[in-house]
C-alpha atoms as a PDB file:
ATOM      1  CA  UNK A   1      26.830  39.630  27.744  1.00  0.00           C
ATOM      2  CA  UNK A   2      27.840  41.563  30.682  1.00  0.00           C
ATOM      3  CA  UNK A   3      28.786  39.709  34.098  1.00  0.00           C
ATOM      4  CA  UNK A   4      26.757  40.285  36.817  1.00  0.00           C
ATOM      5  CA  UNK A   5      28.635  37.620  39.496  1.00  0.00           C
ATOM      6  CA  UNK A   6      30.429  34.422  40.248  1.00  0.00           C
ATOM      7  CA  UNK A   7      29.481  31.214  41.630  1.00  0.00           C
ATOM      8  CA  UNK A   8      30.840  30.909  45.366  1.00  0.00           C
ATOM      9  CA  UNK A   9      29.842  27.912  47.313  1.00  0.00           C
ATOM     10  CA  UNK A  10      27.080  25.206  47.638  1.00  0.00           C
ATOM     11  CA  UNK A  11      24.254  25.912  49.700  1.00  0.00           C
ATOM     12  CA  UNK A  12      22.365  22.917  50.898  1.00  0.00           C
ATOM     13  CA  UNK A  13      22.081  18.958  50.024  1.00  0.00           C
ATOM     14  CA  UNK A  14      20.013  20.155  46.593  1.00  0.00           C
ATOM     15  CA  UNK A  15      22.052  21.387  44.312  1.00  0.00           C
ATOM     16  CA  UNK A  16      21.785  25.192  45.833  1.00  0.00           C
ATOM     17  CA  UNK A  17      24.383  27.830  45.594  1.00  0.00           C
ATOM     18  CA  UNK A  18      25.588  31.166  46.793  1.00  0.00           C
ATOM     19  CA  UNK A  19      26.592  33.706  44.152  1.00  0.00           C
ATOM     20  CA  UNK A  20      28.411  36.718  44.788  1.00  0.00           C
ATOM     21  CA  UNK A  21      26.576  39.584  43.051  1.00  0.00           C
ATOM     22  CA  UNK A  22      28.793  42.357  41.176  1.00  0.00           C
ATOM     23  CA  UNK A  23      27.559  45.848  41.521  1.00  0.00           C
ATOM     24  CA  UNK A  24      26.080  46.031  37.812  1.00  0.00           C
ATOM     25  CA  UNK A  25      23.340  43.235  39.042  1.00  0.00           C
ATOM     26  CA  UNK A  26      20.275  44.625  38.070  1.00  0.00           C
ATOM     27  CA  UNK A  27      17.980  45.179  40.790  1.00  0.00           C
ATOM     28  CA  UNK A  28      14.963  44.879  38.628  1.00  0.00           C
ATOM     29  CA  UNK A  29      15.662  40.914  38.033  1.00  0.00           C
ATOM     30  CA  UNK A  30      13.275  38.533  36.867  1.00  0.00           C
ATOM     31  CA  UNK A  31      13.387  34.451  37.120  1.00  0.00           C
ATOM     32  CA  UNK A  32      11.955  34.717  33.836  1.00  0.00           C
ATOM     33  CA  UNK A  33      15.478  35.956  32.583  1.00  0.00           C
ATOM     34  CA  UNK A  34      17.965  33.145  32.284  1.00  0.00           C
ATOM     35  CA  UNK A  35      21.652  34.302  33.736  1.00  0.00           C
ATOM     36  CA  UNK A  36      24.592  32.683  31.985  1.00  0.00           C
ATOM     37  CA  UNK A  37      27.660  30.605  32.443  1.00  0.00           C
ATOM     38  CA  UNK A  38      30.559  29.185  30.654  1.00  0.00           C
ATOM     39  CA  UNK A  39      31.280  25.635  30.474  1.00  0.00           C
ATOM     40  CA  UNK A  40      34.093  24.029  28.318  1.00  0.00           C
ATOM     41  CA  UNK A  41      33.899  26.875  26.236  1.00  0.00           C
ATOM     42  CA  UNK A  42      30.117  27.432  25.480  1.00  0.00           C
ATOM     43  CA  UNK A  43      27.846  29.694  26.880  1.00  0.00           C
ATOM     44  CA  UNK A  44      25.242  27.782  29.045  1.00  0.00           C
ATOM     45  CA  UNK A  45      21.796  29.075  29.936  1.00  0.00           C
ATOM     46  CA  UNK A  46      20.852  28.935  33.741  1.00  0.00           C
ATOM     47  CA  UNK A  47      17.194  28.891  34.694  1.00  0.00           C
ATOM     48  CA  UNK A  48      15.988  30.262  38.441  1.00  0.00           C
ATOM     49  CA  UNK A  49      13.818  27.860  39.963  1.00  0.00           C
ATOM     50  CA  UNK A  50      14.526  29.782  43.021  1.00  0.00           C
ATOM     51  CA  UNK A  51      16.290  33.867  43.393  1.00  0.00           C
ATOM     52  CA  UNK A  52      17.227  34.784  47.220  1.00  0.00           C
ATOM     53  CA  UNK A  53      19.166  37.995  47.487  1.00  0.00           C
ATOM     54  CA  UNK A  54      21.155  38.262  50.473  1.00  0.00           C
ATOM     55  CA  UNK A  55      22.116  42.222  50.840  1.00  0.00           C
ATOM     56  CA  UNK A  56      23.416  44.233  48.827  1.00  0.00           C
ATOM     57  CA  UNK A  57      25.893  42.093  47.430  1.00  0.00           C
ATOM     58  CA  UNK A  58      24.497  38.141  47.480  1.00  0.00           C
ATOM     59  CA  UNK A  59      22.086  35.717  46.734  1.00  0.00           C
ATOM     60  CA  UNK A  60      20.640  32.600  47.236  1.00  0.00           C
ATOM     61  CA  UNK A  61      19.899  30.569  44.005  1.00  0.00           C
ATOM     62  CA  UNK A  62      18.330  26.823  42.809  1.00  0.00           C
ATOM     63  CA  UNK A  63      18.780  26.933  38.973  1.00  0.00           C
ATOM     64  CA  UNK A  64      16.411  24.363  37.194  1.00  0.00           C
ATOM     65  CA  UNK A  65      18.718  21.678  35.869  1.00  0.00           C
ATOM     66  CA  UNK A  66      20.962  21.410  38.793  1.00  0.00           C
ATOM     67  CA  UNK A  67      19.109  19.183  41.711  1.00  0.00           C
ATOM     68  CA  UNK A  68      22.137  17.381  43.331  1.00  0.00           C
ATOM     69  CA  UNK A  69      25.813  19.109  44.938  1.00  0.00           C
ATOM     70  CA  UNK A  70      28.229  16.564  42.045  1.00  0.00           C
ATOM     71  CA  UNK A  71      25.986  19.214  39.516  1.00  0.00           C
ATOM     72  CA  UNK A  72      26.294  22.402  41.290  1.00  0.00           C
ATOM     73  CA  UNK A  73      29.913  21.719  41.452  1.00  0.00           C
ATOM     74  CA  UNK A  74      30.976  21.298  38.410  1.00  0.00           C
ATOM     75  CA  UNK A  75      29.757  25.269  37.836  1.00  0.00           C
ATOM     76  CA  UNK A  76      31.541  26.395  41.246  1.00  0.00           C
ATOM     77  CA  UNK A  77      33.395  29.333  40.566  1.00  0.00           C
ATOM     78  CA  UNK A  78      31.920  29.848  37.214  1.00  0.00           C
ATOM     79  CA  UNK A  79      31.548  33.574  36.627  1.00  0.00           C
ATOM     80  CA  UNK A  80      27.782  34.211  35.826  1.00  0.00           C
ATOM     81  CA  UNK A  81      26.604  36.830  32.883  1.00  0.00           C
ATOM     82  CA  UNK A  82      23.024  38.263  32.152  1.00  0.00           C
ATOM     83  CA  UNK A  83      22.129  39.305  28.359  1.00  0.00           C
ATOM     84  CA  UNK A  84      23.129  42.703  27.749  1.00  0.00           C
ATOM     85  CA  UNK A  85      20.293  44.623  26.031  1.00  0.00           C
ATOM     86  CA  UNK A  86      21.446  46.820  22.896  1.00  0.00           C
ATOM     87  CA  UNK A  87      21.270  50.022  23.651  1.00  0.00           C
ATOM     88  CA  UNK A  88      24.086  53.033  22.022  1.00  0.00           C
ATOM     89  CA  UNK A  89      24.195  55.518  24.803  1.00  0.00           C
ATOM     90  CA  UNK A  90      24.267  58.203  22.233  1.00  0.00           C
ATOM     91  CA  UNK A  91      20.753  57.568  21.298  1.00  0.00           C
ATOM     92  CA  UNK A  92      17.791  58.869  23.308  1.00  0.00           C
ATOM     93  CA  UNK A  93      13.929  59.424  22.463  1.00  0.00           C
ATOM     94  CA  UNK A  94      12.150  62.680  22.835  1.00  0.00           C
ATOM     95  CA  UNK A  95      10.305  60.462  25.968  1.00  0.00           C
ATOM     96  CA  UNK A  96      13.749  60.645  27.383  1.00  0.00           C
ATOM     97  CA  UNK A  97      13.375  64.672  28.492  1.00  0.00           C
ATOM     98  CA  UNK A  98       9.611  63.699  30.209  1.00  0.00           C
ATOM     99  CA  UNK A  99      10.900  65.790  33.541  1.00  0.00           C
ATOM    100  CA  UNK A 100      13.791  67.930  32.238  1.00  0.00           C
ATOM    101  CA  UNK A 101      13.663  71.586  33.031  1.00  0.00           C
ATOM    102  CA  UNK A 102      13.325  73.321  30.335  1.00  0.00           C
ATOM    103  CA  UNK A 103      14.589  77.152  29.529  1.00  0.00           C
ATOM    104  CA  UNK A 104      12.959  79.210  26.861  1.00  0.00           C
ATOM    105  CA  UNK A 105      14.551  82.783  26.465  1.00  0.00           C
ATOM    106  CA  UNK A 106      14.860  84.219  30.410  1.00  0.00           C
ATOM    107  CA  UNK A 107      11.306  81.596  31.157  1.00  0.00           C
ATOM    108  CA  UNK A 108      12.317  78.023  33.034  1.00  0.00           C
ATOM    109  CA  UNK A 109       9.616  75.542  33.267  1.00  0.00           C
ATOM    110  CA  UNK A 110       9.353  71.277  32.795  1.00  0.00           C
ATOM    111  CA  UNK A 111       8.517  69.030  30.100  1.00  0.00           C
ATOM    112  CA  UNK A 112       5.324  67.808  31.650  1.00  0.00           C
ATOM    113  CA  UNK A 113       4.658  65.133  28.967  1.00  0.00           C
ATOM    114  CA  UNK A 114       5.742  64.160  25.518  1.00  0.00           C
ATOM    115  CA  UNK A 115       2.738  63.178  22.631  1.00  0.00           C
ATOM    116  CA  UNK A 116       4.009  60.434  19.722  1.00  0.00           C
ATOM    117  CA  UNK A 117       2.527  61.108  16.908  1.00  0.00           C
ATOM    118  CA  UNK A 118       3.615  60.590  13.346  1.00  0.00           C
ATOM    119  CA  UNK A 119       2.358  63.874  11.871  1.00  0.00           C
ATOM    120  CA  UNK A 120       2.657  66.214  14.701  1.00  0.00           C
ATOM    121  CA  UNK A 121       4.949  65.238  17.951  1.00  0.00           C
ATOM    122  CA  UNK A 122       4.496  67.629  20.887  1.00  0.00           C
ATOM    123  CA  UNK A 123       5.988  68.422  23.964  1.00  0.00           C
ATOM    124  CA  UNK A 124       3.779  69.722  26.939  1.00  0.00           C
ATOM    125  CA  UNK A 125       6.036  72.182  28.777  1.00  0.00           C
ATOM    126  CA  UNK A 126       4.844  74.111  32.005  1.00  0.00           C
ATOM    127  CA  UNK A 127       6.013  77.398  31.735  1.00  0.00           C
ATOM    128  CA  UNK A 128       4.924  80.385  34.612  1.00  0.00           C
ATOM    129  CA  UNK A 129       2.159  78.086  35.577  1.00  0.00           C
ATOM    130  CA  UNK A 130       0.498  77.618  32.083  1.00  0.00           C
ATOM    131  CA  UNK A 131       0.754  74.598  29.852  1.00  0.00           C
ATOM    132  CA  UNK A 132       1.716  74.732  26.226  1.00  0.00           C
ATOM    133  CA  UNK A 133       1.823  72.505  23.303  1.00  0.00           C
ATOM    134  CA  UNK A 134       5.158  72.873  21.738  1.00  0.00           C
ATOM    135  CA  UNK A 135       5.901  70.726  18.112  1.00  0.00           C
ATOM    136  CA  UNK A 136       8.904  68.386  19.341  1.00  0.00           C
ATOM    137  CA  UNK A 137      10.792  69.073  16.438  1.00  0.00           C
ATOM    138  CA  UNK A 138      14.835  69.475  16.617  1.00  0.00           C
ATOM    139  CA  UNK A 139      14.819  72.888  15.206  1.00  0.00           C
ATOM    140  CA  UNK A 140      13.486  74.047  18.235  1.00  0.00           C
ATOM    141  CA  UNK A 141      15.841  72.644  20.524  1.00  0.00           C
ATOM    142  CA  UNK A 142      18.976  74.658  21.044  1.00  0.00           C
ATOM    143  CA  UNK A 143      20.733  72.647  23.225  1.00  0.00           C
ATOM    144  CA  UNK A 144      19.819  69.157  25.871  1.00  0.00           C
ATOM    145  CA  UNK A 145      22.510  68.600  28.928  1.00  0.00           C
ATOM    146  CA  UNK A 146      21.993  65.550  30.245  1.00  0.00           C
ATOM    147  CA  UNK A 147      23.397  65.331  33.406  1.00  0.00           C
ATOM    148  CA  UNK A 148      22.135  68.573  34.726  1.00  0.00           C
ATOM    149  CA  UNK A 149      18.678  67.692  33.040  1.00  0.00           C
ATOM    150  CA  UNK A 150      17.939  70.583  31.122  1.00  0.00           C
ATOM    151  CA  UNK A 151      16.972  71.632  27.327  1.00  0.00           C
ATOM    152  CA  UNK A 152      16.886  74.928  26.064  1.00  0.00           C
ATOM    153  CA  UNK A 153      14.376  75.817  23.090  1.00  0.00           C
ATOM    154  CA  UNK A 154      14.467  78.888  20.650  1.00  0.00           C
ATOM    155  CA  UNK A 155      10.823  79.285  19.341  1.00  0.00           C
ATOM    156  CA  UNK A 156       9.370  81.401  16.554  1.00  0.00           C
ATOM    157  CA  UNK A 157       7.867  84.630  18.140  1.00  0.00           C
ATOM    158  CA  UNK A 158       4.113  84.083  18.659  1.00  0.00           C
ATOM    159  CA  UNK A 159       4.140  80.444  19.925  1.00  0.00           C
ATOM    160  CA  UNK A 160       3.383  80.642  23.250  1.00  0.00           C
END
């Protein structure tokens, strides 16, 4: 679980409270994903009847079970966590590089689109103003860089 803020102060007669968002709040967030707190020692599932933000760095929330301020204070303070999807950061899919630039010998083009396919994966790269199907195999690839968003292939002679 990765925290994602902390409980600040009540908010209203209902049971409404004011969280202080860290900067790893996902921006993306959905009432339909519960956030999480700790209470004498277990993790406790908190359900958004109601999400406010307020900037960058705040929101507004009514969770389900808590309707009255004696609830909302016994979680005041309470740091609040979101599930943290598995994901190694070493790993990546050939969708991944959709919109890399890629280099082939002294030509520099894009990966215009990636094809899944069990038998036969391809990459569509733009090269000189032509498309080509290329098989998305990892013999081809002589090298991906990430953070400058590039992939350099060495092809057989004759495939483009």
């Amino acid at each position: 679980m990765l925290a994602v803020g902390r409980i600040t102060k009540l908010f209203g007669a209902e049971g409404e409270v004011n969280i202080n968002l860290y900067a790893d709040f996902p921006d993306d967030y959905s009432l339909e994903q519960p956030l999480f707190t700790i209470v004498d020692s277990l993790v406790v599932p908190l359900f958004c009847d109601s999400f406010t933000r307020r900037g960058k760095s705040g929101a507004t929330v009514r969770f389900a079970d808590i309707d009255t301020v004696k609830r909302a204070e016994l979680i005041m303070g309470n740091e609040i966590f979101i599930e943290q999807a598995d994901c190694d950061d070493d790993e990546f899919t050939f969708d991944d590089l959709v919109g890399f630039t890629v280099k082939v010998g002294r030509r520099k083009g894009s990966i215009v689109d990636y094809y899944d396919n069990d038998y036969n994966p391809l990459f569509e790269i733009e090269l000189g103003g032509k498309n080509h199907l290329i098989p998305a195999v990892e013999e081809f690839i002589a090298s991906i860089d990430f953070e400058a968003r590039t992939m350099r292939l060495v092809l057989p002679e004759g495939l483009i």
